[in-house]
C-alpha atoms as a PDB file:
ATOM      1  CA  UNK A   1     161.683 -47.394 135.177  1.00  0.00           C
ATOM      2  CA  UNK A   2     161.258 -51.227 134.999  1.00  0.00           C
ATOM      3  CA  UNK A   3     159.577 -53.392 137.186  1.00  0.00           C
ATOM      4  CA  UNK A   4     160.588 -56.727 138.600  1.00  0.00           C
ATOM      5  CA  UNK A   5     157.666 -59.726 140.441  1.00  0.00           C
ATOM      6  CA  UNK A   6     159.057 -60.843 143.140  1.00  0.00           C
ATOM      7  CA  UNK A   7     156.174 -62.827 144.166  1.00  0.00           C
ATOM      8  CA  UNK A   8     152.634 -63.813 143.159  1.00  0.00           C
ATOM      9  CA  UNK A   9     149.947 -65.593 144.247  1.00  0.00           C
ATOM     10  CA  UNK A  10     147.254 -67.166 142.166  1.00  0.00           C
ATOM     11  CA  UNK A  11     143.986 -68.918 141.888  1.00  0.00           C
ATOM     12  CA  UNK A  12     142.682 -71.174 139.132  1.00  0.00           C
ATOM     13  CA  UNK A  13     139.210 -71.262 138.651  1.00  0.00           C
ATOM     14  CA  UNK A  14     136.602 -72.939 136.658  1.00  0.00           C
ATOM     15  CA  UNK A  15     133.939 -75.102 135.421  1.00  0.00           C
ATOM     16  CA  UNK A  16     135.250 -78.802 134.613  1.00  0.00           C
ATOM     17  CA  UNK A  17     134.117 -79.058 131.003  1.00  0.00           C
ATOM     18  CA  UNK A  18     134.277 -82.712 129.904  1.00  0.00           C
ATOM     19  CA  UNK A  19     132.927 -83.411 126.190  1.00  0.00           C
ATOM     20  CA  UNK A  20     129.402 -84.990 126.094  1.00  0.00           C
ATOM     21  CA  UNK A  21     129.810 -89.149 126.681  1.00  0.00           C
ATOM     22  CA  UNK A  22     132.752 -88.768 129.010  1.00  0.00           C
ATOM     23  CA  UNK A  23     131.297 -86.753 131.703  1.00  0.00           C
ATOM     24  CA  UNK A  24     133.137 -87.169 135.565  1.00  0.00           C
ATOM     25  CA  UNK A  25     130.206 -89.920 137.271  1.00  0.00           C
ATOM     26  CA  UNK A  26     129.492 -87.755 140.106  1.00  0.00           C
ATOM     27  CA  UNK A  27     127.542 -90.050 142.024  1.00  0.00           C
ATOM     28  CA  UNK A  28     130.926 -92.584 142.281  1.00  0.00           C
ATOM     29  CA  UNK A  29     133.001 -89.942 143.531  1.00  0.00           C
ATOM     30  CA  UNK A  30     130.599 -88.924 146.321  1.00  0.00           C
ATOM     31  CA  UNK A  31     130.096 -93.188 147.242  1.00  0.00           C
ATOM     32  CA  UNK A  32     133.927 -93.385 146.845  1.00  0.00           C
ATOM     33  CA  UNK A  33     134.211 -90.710 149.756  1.00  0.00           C
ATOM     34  CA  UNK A  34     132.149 -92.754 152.158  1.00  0.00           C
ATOM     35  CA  UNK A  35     133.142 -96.176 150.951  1.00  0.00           C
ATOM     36  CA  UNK A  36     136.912 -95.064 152.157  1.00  0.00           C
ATOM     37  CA  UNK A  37     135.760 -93.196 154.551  1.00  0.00           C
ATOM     38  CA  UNK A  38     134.233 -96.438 156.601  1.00  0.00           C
ATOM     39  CA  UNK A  39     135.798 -99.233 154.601  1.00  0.00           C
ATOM     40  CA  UNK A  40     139.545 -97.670 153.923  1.00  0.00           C
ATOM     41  CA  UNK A  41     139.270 -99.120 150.126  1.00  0.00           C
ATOM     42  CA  UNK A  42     138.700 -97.328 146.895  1.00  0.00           C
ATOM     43  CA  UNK A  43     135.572 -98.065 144.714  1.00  0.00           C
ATOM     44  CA  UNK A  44     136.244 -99.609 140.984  1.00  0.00           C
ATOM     45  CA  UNK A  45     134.765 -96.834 139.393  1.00  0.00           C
ATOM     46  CA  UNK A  46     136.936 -93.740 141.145  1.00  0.00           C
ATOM     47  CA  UNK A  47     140.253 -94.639 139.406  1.00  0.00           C
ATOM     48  CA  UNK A  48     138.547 -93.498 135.675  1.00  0.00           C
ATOM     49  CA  UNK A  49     136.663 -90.755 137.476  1.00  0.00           C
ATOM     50  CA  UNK A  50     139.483 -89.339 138.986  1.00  0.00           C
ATOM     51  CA  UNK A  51     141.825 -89.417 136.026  1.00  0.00           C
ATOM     52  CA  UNK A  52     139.405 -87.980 134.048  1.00  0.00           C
ATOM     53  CA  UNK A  53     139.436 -84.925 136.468  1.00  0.00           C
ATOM     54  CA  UNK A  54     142.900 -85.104 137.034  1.00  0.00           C
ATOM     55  CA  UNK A  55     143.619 -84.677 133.223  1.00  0.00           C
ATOM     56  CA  UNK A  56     141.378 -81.566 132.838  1.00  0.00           C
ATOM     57  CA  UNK A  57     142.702 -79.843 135.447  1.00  0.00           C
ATOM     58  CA  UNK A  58     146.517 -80.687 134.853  1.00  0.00           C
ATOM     59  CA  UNK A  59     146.051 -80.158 130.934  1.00  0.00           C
ATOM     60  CA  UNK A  60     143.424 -76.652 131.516  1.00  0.00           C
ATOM     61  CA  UNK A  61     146.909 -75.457 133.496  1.00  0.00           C
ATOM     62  CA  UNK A  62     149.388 -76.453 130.943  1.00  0.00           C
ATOM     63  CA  UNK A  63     147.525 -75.148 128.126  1.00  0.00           C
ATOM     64  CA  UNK A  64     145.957 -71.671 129.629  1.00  0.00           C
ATOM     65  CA  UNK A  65     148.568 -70.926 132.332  1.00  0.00           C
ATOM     66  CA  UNK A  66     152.047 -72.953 130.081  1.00  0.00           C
ATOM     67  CA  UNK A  67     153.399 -74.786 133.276  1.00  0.00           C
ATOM     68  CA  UNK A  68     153.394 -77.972 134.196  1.00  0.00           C
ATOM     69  CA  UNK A  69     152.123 -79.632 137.295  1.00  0.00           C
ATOM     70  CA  UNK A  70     151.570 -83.427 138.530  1.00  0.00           C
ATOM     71  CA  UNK A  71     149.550 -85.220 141.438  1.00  0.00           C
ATOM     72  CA  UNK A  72     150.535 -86.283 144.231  1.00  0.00           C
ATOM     73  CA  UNK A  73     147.969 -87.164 146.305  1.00  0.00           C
ATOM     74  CA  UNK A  74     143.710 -87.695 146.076  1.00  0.00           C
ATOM     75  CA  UNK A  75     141.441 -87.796 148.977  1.00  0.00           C
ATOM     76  CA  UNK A  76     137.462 -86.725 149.424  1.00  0.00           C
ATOM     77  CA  UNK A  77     135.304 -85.069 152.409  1.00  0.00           C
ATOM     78  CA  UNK A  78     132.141 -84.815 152.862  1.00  0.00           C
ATOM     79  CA  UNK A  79     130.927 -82.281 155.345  1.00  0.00           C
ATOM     80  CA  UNK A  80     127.616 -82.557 157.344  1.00  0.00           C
ATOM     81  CA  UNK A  81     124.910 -79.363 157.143  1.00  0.00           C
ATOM     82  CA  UNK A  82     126.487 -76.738 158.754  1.00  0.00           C
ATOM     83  CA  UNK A  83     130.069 -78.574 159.106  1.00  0.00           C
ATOM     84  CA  UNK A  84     133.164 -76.424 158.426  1.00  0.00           C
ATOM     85  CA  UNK A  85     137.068 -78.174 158.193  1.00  0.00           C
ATOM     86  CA  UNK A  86     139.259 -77.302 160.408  1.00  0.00           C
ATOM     87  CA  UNK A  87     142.063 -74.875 159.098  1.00  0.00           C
ATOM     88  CA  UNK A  88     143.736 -76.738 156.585  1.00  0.00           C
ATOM     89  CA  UNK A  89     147.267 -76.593 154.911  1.00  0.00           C
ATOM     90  CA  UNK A  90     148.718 -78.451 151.937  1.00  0.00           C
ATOM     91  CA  UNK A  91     151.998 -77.796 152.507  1.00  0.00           C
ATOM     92  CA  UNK A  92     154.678 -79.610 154.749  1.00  0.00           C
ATOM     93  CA  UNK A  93     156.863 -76.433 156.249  1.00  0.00           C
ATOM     94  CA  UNK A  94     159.299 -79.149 157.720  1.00  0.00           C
ATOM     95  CA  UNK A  95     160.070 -80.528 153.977  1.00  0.00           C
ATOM     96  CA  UNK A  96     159.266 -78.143 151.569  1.00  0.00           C
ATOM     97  CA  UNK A  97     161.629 -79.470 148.548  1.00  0.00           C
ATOM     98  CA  UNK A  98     159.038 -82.359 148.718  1.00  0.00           C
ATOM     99  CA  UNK A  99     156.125 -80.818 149.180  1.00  0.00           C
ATOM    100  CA  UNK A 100     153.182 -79.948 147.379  1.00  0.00           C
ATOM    101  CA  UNK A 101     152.554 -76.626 145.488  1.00  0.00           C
ATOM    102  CA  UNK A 102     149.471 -76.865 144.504  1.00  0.00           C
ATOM    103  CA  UNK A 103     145.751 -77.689 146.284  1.00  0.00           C
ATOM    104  CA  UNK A 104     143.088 -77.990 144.207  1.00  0.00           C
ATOM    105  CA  UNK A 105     138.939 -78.570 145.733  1.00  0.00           C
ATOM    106  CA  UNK A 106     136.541 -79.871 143.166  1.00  0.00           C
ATOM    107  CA  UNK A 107     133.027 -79.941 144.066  1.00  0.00           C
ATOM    108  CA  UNK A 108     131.801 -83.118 143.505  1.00  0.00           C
ATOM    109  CA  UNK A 109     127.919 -82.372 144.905  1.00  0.00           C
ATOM    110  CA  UNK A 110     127.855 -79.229 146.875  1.00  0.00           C
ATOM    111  CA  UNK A 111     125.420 -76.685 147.988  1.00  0.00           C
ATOM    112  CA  UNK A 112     126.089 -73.321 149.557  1.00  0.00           C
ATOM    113  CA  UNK A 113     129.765 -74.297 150.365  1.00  0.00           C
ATOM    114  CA  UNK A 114     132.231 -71.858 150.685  1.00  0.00           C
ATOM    115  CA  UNK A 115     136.095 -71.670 150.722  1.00  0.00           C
ATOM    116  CA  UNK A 116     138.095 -69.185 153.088  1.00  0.00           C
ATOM    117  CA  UNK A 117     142.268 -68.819 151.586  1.00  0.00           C
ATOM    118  CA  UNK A 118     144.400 -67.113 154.249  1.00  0.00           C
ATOM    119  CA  UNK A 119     147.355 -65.166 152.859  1.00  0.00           C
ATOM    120  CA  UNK A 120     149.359 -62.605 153.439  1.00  0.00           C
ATOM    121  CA  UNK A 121     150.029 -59.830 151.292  1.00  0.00           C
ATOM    122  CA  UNK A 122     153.535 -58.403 152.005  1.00  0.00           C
ATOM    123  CA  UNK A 123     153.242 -56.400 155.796  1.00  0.00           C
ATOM    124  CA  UNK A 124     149.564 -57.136 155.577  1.00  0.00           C
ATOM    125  CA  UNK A 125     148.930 -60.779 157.566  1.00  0.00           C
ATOM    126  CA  UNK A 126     146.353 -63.449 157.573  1.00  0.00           C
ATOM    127  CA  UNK A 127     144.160 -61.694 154.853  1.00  0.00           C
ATOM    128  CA  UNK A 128     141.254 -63.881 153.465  1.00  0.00           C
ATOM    129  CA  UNK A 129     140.040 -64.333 150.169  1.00  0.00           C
ATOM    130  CA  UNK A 130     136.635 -66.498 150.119  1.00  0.00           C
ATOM    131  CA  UNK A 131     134.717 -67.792 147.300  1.00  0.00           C
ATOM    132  CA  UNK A 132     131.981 -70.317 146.738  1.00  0.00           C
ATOM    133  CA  UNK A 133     132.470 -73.622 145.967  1.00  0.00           C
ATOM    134  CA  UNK A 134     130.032 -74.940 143.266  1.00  0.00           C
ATOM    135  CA  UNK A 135     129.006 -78.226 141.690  1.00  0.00           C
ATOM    136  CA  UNK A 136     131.335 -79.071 138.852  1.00  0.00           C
ATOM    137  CA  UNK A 137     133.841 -76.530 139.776  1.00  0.00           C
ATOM    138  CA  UNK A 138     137.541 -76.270 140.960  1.00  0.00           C
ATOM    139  CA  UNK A 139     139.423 -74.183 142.642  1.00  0.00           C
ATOM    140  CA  UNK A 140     143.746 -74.360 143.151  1.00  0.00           C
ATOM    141  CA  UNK A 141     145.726 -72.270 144.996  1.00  0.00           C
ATOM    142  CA  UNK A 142     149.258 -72.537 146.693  1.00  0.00           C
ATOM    143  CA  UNK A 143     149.512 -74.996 148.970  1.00  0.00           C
ATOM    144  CA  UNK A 144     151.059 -72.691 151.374  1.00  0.00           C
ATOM    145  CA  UNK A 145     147.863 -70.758 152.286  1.00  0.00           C
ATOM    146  CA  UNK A 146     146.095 -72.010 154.886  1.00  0.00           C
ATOM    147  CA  UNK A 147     141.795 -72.106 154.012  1.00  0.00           C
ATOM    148  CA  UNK A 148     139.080 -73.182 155.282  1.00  0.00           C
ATOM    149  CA  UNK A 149     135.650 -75.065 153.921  1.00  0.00           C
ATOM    150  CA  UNK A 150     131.981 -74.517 154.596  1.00  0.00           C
ATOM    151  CA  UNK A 151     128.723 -75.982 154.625  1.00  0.00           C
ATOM    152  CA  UNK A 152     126.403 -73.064 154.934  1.00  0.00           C
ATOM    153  CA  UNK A 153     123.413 -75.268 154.408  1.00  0.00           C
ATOM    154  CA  UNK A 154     121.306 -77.309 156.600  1.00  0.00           C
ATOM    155  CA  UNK A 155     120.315 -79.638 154.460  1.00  0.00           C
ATOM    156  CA  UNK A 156     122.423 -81.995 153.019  1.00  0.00           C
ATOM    157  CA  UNK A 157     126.077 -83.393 152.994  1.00  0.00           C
ATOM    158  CA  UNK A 158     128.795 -81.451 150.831  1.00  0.00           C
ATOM    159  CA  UNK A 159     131.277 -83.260 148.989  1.00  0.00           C
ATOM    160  CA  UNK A 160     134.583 -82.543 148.118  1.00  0.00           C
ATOM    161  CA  UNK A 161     137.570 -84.160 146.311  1.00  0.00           C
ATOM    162  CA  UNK A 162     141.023 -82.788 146.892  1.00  0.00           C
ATOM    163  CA  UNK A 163     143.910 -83.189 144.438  1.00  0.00           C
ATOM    164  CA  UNK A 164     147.133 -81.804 145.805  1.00  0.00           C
ATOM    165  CA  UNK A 165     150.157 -80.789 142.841  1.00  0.00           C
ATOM    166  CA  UNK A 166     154.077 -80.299 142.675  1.00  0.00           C
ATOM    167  CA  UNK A 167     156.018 -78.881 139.949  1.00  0.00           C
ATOM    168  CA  UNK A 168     158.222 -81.077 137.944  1.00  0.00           C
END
């Protein structure tokens, strides 16, 4: 007998490890968030952030996973206590040879947040997978799964960057 995938679907996971000295600033991320939020302009200090979490991510997938990905496109939320996001999709359906195949979340400062993936698995539809979000941690998936985000907390704001990923 031999066996043949078909299909797959997979989530990356992890801690962002950077080596002591060149650790992600945090605190610029979450200001870059609301500076574009009400000023539409990016701070000075995101562009070396976000490469250096763009580099982990796209190098912790080459190395552990051997494929290669690269960005497309950055943008942060922040959600208010007990906020969730709408149902969200990375993925254009209308032009998929140019869209995305990967979304990743990073938690920038987050507290009780929690991420819902829809999927379906063969003839079973709109299944869910959720997982909590934590500080320091991402999360990719397919862009072609529709999820969710939570703030489960009352007291403070949750903030999220989201880097979205094609295929070469």
């Amino acid at each position: 007998m031999e066996k043949k995938v078909l299909s797959q679907q997979v989530i990356y996971f992890g801690e962002v490890k950077i080596p002591k000295g060149f650790e992600i600033d945090k605190e610029c991320l979450s200001k870059n968030i609301l500076h574009e939020t009400y000023y539409n302009q990016q701070l000075p200090c995101f562009a070396k952030n976000i490469d250096q979490l763009n580099s982990f991510i796209r190098d912790h997938v080459s190395i552990e996973n051997n494929f290669k990905i690269y960005s497309k496109r950055f943008f942060g939320n922040m959600y208010k206590p007990g906020e969730s996001s709408p149902l969200l999709l990375g993925a254009d359906f209308n032009n998929l040879k140019n869209s995305v195949d990967y979304t990743t979340l990073y938690g920038i400062d987050v507290n009780s947040c929690f991420v819902n993936i829809y999927f379906d698995d063969n003839r079973k539809k709109e299944r869910m997978y959720r997982t909590e979000l934590k500080t320091n941690m991402f999360l990719m998936f397919p862009s072609t799964n529709k999820y969710i985000i939570e703030n489960k907390q009352e007291k403070s704001f949750n903030f999220v960057e989201t880097i979205t990923y094609a295929h070469p």
